[in-house]
C-alpha atoms as a PDB file:
ATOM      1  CA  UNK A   1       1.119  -1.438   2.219  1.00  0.00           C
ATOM      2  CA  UNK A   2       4.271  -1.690   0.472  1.00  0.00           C
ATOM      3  CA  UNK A   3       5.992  -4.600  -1.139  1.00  0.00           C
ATOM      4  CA  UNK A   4       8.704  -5.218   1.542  1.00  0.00           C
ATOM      5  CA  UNK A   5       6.058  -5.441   3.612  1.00  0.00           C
ATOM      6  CA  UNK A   6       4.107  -7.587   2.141  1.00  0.00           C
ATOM      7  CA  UNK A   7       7.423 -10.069   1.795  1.00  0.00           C
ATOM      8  CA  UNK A   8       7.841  -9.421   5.395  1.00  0.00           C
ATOM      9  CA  UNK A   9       4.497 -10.834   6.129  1.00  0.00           C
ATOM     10  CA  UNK A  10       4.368 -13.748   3.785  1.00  0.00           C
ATOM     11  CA  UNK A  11       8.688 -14.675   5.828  1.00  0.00           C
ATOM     12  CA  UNK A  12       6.678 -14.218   9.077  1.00  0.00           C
ATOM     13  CA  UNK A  13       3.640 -16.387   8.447  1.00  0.00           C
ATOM     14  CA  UNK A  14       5.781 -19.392   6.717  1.00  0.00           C
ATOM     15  CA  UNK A  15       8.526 -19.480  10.058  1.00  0.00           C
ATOM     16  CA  UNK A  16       5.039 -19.954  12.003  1.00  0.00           C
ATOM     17  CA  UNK A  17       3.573 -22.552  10.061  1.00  0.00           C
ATOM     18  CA  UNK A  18       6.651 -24.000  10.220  1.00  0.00           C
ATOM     19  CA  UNK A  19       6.675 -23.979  14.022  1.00  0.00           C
ATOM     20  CA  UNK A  20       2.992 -25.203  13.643  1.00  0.00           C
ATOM     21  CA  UNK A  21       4.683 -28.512  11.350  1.00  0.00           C
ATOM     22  CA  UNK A  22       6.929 -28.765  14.229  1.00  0.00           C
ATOM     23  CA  UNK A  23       4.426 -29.752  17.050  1.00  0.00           C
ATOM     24  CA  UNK A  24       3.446 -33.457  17.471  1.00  0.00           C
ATOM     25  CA  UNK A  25       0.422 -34.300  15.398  1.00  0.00           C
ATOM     26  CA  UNK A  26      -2.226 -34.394  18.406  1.00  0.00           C
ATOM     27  CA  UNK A  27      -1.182 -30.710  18.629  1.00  0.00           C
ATOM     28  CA  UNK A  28      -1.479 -29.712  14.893  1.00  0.00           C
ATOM     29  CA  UNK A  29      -5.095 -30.892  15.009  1.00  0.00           C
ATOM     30  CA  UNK A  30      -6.136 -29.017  17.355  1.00  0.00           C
ATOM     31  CA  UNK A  31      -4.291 -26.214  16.345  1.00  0.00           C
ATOM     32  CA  UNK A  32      -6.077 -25.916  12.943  1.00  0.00           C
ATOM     33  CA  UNK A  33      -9.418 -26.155  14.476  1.00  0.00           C
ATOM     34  CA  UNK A  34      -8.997 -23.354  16.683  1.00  0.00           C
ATOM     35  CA  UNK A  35      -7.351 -21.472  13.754  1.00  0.00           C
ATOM     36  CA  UNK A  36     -10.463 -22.586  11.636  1.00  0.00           C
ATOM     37  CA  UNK A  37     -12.368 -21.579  14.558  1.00  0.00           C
ATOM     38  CA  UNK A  38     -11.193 -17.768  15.089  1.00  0.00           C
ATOM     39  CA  UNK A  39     -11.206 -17.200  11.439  1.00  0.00           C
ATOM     40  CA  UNK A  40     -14.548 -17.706  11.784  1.00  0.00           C
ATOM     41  CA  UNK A  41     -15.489 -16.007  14.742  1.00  0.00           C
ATOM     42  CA  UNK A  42     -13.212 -13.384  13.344  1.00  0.00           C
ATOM     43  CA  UNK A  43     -11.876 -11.257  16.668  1.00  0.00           C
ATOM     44  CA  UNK A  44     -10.805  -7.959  14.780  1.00  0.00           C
ATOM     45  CA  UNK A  45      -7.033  -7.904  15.646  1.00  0.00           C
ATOM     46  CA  UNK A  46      -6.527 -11.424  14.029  1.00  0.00           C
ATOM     47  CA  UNK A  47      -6.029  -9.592  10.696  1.00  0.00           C
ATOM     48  CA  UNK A  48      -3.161  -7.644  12.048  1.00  0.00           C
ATOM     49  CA  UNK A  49      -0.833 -10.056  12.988  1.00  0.00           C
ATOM     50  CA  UNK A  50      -0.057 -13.413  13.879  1.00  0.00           C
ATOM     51  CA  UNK A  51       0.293 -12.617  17.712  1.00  0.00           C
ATOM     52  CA  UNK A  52      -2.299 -14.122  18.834  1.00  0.00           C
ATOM     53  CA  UNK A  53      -1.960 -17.329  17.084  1.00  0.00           C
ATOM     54  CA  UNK A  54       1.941 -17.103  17.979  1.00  0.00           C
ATOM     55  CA  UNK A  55       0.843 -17.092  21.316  1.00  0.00           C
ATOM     56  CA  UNK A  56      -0.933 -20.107  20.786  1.00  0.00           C
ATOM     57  CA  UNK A  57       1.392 -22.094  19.072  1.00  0.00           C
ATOM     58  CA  UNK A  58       4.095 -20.721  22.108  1.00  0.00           C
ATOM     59  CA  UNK A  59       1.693 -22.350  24.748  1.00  0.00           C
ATOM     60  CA  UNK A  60       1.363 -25.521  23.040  1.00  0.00           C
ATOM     61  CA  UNK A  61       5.134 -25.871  22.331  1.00  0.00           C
ATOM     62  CA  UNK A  62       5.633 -25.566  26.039  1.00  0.00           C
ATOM     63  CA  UNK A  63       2.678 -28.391  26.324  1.00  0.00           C
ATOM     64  CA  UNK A  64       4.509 -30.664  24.305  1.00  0.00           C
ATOM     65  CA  UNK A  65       8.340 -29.601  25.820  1.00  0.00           C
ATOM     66  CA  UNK A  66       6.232 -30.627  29.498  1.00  0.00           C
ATOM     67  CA  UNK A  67       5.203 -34.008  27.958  1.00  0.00           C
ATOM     68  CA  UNK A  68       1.193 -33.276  28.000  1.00  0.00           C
ATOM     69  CA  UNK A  69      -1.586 -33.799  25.738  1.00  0.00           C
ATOM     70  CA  UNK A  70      -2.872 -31.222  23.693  1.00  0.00           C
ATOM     71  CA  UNK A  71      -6.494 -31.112  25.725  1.00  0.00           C
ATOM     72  CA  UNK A  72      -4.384 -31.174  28.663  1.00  0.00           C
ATOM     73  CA  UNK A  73      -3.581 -27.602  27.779  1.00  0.00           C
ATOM     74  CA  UNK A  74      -6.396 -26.122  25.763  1.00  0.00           C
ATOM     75  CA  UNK A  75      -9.125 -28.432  28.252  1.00  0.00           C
ATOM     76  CA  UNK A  76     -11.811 -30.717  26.564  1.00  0.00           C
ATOM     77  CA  UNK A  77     -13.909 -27.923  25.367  1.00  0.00           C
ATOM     78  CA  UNK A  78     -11.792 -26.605  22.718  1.00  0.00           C
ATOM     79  CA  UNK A  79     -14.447 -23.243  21.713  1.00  0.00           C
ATOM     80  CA  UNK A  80     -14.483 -22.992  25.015  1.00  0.00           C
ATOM     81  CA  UNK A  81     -10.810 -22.788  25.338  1.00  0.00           C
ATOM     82  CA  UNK A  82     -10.955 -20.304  22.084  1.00  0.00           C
ATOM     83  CA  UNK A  83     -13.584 -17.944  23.262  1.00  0.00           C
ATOM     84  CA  UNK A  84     -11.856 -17.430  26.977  1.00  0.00           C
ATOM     85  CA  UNK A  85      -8.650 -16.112  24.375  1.00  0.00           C
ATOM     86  CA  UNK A  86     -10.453 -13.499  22.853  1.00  0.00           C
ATOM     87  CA  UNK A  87     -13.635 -12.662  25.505  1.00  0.00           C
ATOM     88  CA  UNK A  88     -12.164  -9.025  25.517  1.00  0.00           C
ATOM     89  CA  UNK A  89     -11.305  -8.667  22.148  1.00  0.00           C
ATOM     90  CA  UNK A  90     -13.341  -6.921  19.216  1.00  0.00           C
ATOM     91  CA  UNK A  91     -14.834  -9.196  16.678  1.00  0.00           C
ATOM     92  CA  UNK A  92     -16.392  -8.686  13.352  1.00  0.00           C
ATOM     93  CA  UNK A  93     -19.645 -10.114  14.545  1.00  0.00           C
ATOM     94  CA  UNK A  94     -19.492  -7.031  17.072  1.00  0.00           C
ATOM     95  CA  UNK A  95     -18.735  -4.616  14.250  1.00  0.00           C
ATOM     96  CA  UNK A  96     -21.842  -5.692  12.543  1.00  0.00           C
ATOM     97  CA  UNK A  97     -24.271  -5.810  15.519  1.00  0.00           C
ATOM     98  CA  UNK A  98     -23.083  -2.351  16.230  1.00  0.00           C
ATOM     99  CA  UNK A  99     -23.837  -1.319  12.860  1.00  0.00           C
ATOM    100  CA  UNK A 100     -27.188  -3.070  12.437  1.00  0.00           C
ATOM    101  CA  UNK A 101     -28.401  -1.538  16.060  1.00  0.00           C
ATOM    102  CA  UNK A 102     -27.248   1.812  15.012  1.00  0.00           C
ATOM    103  CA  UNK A 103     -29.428   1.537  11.445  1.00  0.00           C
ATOM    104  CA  UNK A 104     -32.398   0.272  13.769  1.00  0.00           C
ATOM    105  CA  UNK A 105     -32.112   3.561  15.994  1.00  0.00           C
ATOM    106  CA  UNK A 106     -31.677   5.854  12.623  1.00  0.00           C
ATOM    107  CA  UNK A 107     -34.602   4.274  11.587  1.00  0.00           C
ATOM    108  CA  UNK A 108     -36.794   4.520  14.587  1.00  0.00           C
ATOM    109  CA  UNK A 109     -35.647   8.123  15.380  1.00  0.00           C
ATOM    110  CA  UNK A 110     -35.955   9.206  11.291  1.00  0.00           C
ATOM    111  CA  UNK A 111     -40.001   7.531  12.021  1.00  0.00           C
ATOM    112  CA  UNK A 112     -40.701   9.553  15.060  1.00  0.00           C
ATOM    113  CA  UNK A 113     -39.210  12.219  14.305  1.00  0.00           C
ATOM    114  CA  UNK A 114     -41.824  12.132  11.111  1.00  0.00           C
ATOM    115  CA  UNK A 115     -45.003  11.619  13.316  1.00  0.00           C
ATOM    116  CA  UNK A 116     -44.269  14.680  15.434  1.00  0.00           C
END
């Protein structure tokens, strides 16, 4: 990765914060709990870009613009809310079940193939 766009990133990720600032407060909470939240639960393409949580912040400026409460648009069941967003999307917990299951069947096969 080269410096420029490393700058680039670091411009990008401040004018979203800054749109994040922007929202009324009800909306910033929530915000940084599902941010908080996907961090966590780490869907793979989070790392690449801000797009999904651009999206977000996009769908809860046009929730505030409307006049409606943040759990108006996200529902009560914030997770809930979070996990619908990325259902179809690779996370790290994937990548390491995948990798643990394919270590159990090395292991297995290495085993039986040592009995025969």
């Amino acid at each position: 990765m080269r410096i420029r766009d490393i700058i680039e990133g670091k411009k990008e990720w401040r004018a979203h914060v800054a749109r994040v600032k922007a929202l009324p407060q009800d909306y910033q909470i929530v915000y940084k709990e599902i941010q908080k939240y996907l961090f966590k639960v780490g869907p793979v393409e989070l790392t690449e870009g801000t797009d999904l949580l651009s999206g977000i912040v996009d769908l809860f400026e046009e929730g505030a613009a409307l006049g409606k409460g943040v759990l108006e648009v996200t529902g009560n069941d914030v997770a809930a809310f979070c996990d619908d967003l990325i259902k179809d999307s690779k996370t790290y917990a994937d990548i390491y079940q995948e990798s643990v299951d394919q270590k159990v069947y090395e292991a297995i096969k290495k085993m039986t193939d040592e009995t025969k």
